[in-house]
PDB file of N, CA and C in Angstrom:
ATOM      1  N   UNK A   1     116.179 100.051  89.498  1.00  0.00           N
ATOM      2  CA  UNK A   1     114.792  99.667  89.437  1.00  0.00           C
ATOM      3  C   UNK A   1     113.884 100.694  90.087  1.00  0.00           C
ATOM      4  N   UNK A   2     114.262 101.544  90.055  1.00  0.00           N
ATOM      5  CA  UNK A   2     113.637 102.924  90.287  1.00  0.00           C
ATOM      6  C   UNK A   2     113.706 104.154  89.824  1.00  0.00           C
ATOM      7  N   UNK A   3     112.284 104.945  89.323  1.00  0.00           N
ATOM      8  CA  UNK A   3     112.444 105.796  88.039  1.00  0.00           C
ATOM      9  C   UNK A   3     113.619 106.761  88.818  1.00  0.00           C
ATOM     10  N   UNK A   4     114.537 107.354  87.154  1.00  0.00           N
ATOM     11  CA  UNK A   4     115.238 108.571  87.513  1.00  0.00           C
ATOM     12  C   UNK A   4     114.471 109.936  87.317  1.00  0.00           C
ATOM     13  N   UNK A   5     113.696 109.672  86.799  1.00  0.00           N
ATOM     14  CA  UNK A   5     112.860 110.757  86.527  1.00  0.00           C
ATOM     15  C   UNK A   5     111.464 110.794  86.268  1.00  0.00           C
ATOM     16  N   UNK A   6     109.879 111.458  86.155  1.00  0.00           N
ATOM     17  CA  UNK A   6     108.881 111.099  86.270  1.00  0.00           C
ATOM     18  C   UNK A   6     108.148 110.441  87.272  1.00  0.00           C
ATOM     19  N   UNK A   7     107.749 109.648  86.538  1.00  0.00           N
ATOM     20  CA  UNK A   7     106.990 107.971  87.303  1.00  0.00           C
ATOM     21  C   UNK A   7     106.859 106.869  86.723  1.00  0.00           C
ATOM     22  N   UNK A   8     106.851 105.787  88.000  1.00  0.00           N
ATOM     23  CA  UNK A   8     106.729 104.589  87.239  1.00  0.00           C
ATOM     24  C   UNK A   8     105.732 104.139  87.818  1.00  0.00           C
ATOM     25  N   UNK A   9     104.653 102.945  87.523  1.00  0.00           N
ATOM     26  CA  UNK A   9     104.147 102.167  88.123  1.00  0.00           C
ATOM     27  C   UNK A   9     104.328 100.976  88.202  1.00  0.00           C
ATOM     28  N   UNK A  10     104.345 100.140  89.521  1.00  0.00           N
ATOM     29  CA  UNK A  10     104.562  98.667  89.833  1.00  0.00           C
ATOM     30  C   UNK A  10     103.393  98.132  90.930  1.00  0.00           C
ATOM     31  N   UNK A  11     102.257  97.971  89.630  1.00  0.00           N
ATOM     32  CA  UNK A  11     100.954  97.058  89.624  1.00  0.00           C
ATOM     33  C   UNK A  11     100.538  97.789  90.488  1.00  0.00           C
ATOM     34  N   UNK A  12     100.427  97.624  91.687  1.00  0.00           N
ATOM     35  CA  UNK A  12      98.906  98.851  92.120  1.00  0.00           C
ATOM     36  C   UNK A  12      99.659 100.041  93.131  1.00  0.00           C
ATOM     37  N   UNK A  13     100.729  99.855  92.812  1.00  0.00           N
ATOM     38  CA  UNK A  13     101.592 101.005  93.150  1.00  0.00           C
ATOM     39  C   UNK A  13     102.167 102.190  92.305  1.00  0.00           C
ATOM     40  N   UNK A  14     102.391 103.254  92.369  1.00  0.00           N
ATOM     41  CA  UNK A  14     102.834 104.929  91.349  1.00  0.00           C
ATOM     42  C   UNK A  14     103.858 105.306  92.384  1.00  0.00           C
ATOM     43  N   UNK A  15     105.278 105.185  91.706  1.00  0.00           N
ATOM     44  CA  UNK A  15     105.829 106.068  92.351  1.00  0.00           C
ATOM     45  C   UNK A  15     106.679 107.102  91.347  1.00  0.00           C
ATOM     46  N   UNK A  16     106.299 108.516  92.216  1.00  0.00           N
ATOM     47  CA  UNK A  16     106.823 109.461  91.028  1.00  0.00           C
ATOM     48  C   UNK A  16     108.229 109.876  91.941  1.00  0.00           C
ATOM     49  N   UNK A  17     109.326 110.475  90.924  1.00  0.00           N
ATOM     50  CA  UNK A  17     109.956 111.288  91.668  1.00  0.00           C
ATOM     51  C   UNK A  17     110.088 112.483  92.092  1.00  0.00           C
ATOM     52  N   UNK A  18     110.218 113.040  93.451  1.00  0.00           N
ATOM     53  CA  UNK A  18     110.110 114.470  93.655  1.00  0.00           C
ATOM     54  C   UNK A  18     111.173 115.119  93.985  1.00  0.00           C
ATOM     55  N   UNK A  19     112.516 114.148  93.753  1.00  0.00           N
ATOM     56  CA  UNK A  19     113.779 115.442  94.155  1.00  0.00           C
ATOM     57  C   UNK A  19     115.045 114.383  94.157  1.00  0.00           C
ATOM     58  N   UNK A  20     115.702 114.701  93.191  1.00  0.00           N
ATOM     59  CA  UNK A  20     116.953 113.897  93.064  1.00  0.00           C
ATOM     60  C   UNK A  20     118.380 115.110  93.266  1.00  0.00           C
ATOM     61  N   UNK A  21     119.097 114.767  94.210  1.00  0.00           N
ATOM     62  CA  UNK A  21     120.599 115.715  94.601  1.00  0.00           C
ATOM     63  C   UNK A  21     121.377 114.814  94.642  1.00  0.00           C
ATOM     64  N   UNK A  22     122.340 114.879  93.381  1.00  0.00           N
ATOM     65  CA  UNK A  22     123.787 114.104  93.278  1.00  0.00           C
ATOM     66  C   UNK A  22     124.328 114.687  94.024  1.00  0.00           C
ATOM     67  N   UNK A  23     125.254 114.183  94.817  1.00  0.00           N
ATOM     68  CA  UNK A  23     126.638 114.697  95.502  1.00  0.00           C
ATOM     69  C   UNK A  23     127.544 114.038  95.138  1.00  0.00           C
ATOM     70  N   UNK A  24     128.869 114.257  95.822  1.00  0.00           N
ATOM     71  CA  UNK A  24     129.843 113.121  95.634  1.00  0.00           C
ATOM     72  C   UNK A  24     129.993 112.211  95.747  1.00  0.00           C
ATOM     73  N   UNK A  25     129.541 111.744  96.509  1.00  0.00           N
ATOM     74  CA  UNK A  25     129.803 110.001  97.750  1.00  0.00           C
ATOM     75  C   UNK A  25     128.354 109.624  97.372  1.00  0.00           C
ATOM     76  N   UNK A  26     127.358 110.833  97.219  1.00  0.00           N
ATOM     77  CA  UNK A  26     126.503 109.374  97.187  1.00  0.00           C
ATOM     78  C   UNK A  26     124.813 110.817  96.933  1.00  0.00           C
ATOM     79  N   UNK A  27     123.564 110.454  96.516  1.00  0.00           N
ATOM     80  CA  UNK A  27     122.742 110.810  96.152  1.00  0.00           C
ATOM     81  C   UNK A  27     121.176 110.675  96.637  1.00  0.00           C
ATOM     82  N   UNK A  28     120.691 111.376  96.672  1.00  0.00           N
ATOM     83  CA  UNK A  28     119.587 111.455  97.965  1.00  0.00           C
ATOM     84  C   UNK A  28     118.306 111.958  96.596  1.00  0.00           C
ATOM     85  N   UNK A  29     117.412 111.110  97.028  1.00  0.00           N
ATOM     86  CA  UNK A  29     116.264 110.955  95.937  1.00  0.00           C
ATOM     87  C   UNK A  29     115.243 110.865  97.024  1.00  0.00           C
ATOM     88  N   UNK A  30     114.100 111.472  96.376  1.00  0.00           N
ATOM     89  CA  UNK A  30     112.931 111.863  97.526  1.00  0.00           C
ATOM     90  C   UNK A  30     111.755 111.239  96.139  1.00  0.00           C
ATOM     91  N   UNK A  31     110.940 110.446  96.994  1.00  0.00           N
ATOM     92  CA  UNK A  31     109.943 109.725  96.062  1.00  0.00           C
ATOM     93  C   UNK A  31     108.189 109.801  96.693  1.00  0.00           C
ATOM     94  N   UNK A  32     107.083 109.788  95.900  1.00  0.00           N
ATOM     95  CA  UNK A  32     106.251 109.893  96.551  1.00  0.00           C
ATOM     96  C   UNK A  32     105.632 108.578  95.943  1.00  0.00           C
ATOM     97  N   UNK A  33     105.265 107.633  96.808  1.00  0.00           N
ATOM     98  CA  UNK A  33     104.157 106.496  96.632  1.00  0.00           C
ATOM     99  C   UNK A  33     102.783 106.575  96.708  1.00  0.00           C
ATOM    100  N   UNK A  34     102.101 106.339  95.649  1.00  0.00           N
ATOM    101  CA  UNK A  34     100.619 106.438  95.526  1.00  0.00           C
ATOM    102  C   UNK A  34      99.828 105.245  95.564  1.00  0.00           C
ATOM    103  N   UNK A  35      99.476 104.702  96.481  1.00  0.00           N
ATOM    104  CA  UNK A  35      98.564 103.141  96.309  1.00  0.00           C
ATOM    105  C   UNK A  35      97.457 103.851  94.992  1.00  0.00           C
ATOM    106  N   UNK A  36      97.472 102.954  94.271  1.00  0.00           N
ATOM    107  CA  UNK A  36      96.493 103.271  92.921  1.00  0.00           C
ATOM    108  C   UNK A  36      95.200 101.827  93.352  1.00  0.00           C
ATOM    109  N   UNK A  37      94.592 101.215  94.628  1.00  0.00           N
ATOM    110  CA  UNK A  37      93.742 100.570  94.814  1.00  0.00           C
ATOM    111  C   UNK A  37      92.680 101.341  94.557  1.00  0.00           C
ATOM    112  N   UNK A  38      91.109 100.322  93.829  1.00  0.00           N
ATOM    113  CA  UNK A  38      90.433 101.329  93.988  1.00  0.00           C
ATOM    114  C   UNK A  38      89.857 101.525  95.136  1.00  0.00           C
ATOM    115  N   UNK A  39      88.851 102.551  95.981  1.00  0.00           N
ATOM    116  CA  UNK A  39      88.650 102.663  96.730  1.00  0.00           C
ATOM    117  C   UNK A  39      89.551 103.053  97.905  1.00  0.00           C
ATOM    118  N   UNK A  40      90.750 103.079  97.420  1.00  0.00           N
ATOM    119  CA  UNK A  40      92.054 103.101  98.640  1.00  0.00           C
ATOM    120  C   UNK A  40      91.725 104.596  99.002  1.00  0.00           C
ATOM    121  N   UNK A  41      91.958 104.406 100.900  1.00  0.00           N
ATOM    122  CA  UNK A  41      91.842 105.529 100.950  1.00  0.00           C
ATOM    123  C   UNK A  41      93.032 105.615 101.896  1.00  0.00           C
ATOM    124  N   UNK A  42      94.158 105.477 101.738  1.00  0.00           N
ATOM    125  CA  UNK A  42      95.712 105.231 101.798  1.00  0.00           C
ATOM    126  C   UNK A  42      96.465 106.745 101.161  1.00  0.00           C
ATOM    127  N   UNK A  43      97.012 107.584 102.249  1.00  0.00           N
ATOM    128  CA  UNK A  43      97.097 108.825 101.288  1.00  0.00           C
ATOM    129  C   UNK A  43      99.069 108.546 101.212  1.00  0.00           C
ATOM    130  N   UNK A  44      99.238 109.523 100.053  1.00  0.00           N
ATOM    131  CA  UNK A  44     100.662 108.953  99.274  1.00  0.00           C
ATOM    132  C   UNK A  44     101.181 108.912 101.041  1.00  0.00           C
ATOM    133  N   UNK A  45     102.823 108.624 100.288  1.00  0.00           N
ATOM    134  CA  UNK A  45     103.548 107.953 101.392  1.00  0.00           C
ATOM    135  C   UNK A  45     104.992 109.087 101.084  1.00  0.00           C
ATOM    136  N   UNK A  46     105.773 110.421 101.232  1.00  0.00           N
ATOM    137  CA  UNK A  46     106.602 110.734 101.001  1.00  0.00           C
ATOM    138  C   UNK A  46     108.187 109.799 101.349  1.00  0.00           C
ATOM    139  N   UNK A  47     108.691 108.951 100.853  1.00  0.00           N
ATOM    140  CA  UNK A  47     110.133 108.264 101.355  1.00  0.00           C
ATOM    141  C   UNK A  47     111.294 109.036 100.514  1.00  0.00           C
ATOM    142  N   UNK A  48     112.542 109.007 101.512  1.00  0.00           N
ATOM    143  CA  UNK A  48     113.585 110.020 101.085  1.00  0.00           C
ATOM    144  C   UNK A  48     114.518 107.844 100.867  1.00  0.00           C
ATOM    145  N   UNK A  49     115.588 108.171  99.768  1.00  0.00           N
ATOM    146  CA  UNK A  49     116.258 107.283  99.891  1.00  0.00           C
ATOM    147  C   UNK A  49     117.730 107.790  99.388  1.00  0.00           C
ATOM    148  N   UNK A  50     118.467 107.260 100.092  1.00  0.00           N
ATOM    149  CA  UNK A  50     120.178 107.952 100.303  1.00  0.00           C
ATOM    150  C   UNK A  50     120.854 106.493  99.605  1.00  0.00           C
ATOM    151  N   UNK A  51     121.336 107.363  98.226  1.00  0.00           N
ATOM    152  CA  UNK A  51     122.245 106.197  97.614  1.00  0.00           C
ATOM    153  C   UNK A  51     123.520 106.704  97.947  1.00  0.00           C
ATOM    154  N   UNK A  52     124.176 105.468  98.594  1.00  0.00           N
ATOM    155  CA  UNK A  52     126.305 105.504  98.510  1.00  0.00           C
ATOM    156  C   UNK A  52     126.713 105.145  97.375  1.00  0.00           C
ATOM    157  N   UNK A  53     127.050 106.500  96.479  1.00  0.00           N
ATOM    158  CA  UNK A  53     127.862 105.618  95.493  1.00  0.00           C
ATOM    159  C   UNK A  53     129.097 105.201  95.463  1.00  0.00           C
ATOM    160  N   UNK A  54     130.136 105.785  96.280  1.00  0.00           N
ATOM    161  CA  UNK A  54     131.435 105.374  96.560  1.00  0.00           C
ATOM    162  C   UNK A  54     132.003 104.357  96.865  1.00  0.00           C
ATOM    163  N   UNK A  55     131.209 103.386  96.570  1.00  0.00           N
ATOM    164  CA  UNK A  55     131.619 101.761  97.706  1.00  0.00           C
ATOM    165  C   UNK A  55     131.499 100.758  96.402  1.00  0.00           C
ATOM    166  N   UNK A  56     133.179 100.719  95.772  1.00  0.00           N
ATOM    167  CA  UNK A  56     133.097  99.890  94.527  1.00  0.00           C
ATOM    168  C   UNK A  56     132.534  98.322  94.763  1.00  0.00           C
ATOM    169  N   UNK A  57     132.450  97.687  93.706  1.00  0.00           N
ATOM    170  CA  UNK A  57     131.596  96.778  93.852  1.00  0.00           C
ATOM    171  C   UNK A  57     132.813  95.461  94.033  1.00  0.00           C
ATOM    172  N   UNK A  58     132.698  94.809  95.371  1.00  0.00           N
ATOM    173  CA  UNK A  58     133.438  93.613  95.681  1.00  0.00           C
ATOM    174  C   UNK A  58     135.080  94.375  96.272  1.00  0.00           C
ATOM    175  N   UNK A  59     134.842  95.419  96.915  1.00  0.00           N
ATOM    176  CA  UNK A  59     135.756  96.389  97.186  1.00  0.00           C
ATOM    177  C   UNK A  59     135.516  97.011  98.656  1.00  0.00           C
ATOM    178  N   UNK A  60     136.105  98.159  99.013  1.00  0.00           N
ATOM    179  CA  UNK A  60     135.908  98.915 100.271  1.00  0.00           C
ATOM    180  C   UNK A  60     136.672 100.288  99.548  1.00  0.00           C
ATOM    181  N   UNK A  61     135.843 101.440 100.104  1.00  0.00           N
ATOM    182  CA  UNK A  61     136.389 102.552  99.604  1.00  0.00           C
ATOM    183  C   UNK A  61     137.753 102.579 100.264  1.00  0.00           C
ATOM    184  N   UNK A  62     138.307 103.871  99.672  1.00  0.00           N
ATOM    185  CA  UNK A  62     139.747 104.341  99.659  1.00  0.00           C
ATOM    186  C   UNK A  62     140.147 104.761 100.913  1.00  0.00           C
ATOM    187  N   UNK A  63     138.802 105.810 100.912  1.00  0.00           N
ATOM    188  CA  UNK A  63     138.814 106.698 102.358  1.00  0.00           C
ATOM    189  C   UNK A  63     137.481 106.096 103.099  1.00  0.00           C
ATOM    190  N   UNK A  64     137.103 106.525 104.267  1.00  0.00           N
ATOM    191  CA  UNK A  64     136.318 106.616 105.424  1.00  0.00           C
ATOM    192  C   UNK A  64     135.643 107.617 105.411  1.00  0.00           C
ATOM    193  N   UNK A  65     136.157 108.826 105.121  1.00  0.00           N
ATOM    194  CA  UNK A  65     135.435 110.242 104.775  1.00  0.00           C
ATOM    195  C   UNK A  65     134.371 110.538 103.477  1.00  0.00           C
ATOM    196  N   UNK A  66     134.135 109.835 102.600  1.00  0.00           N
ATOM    197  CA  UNK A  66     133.030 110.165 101.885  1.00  0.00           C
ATOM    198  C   UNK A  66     131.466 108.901 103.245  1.00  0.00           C
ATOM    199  N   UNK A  67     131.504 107.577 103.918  1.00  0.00           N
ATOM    200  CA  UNK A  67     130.608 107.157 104.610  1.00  0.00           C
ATOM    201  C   UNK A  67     130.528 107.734 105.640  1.00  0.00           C
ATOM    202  N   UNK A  68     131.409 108.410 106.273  1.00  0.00           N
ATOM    203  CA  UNK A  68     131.349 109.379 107.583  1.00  0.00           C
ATOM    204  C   UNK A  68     130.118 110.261 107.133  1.00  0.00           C
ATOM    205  N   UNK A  69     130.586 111.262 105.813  1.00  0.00           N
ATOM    206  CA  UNK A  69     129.152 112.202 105.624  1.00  0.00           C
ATOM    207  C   UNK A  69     128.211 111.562 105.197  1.00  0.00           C
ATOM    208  N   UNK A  70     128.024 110.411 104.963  1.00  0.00           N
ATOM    209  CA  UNK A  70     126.891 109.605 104.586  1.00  0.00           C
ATOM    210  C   UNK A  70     125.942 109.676 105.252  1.00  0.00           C
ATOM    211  N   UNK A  71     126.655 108.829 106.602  1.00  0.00           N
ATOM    212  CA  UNK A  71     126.303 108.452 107.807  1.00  0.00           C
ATOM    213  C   UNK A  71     125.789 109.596 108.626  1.00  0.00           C
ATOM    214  N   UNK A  72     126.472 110.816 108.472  1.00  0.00           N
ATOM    215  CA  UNK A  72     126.031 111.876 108.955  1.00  0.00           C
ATOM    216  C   UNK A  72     124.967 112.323 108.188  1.00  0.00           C
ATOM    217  N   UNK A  73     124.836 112.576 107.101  1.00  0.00           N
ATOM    218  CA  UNK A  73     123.430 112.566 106.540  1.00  0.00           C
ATOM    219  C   UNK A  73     122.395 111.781 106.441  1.00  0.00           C
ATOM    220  N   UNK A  74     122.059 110.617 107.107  1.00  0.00           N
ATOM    221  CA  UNK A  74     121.503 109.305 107.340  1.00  0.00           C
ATOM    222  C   UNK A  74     121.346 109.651 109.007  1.00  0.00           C
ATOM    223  N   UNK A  75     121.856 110.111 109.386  1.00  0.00           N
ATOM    224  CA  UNK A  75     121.010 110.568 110.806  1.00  0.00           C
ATOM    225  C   UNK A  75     120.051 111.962 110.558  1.00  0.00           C
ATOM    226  N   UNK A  76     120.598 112.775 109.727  1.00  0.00           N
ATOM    227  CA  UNK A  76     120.010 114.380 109.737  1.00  0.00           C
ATOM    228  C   UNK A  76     118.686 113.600 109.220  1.00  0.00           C
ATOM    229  N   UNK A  77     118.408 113.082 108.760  1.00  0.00           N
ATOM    230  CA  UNK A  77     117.251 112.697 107.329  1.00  0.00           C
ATOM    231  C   UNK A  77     116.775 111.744 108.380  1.00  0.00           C
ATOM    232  N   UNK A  78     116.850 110.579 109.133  1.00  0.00           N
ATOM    233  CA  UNK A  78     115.892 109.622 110.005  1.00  0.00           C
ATOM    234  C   UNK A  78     116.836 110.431 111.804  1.00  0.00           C
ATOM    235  N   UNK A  79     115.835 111.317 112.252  1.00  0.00           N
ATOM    236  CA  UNK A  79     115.617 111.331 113.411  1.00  0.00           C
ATOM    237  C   UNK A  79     115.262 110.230 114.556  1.00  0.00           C
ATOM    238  N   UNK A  80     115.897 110.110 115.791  1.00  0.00           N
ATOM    239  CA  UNK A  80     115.498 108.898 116.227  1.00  0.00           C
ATOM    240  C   UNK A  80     113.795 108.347 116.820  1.00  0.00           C
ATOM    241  N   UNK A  81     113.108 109.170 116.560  1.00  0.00           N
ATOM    242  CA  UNK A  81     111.585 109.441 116.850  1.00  0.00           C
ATOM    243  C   UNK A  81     111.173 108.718 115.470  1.00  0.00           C
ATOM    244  N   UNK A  82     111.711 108.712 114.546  1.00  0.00           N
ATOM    245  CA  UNK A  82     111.236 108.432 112.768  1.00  0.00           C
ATOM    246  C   UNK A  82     111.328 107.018 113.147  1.00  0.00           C
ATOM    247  N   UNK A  83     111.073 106.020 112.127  1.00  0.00           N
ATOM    248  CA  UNK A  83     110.783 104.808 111.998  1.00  0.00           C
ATOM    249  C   UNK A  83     112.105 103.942 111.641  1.00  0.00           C
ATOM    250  N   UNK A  84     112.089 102.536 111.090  1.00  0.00           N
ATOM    251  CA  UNK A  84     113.456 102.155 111.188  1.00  0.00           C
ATOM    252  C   UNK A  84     113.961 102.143 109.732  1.00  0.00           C
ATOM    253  N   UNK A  85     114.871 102.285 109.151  1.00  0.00           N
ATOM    254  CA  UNK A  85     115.650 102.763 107.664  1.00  0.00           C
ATOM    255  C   UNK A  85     116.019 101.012 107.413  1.00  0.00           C
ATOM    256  N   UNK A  86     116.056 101.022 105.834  1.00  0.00           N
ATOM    257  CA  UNK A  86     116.078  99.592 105.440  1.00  0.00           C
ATOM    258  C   UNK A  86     117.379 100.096 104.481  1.00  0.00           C
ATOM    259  N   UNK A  87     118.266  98.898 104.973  1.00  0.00           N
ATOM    260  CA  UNK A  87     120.128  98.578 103.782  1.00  0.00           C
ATOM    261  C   UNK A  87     119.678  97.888 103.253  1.00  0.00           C
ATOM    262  N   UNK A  88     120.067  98.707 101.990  1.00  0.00           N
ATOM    263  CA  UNK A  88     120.034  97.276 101.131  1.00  0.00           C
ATOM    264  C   UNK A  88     121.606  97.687 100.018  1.00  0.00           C
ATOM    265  N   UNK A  89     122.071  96.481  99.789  1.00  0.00           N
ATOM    266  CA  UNK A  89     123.301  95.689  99.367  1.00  0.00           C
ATOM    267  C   UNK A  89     123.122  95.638  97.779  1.00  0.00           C
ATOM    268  N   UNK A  90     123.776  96.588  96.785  1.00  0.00           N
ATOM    269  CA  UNK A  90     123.738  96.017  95.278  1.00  0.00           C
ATOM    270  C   UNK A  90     124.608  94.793  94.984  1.00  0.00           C
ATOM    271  N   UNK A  91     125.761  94.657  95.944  1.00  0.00           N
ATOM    272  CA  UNK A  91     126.586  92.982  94.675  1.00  0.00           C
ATOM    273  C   UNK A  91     126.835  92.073  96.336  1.00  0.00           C
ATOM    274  N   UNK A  92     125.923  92.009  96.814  1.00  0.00           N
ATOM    275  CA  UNK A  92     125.249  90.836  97.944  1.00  0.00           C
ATOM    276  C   UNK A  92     126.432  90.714  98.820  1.00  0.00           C
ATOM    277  N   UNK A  93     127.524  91.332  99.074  1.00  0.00           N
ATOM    278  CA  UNK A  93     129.044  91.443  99.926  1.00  0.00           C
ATOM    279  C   UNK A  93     128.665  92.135 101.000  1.00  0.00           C
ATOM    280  N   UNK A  94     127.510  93.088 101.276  1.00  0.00           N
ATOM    281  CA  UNK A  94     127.591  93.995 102.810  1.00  0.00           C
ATOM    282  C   UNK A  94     127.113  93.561 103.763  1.00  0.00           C
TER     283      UNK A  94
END
């Protein structure tokens, strides 16, 4: 529910994409949010979001070593000065 490419809009929100990197374990997409209110004077919002793809669904991976670099890239990307990072769960088990 989020564009792979371009932009989408959802009602008074634009979000385009500005940088999608597959890796192995998992894929890091950089998005920019545009409040489209009129009068808004709300300037975009850059959010980075880190997909795990390795974590079958109703399962646990094989290894530990593809969420280790996850996890390690999930600190490089939210510094502890940055704000707080939101999980979210595709088949409602995490």
């Amino acid at each position: 529910y989020w564009p792979d490419q371009g932009s989408w809009t959802y009602g008074n929100i634009r979000v385009c994409v500005e940088d999608c990197v597959v890796l192995v374990d998992y894929t890091i997409r950089k998005f920019c949010i545009h409040p489209q209110l009129p009068d808004s004077c709300k300037a975009p919002r850059l959010v980075s979001q880190l997909h795990f793809t390795s974590w079958p669904d109703f399962g646990v991976p094989f290894t530990p070593i593809g969420m280790l670099k996850f996890l390690k890239k999930v600190k490089t990307l939210n510094p502890s000065h940055a704000g707080p990072i939101v999980v979210h769960c595709s088949a409602g088990v995490g």
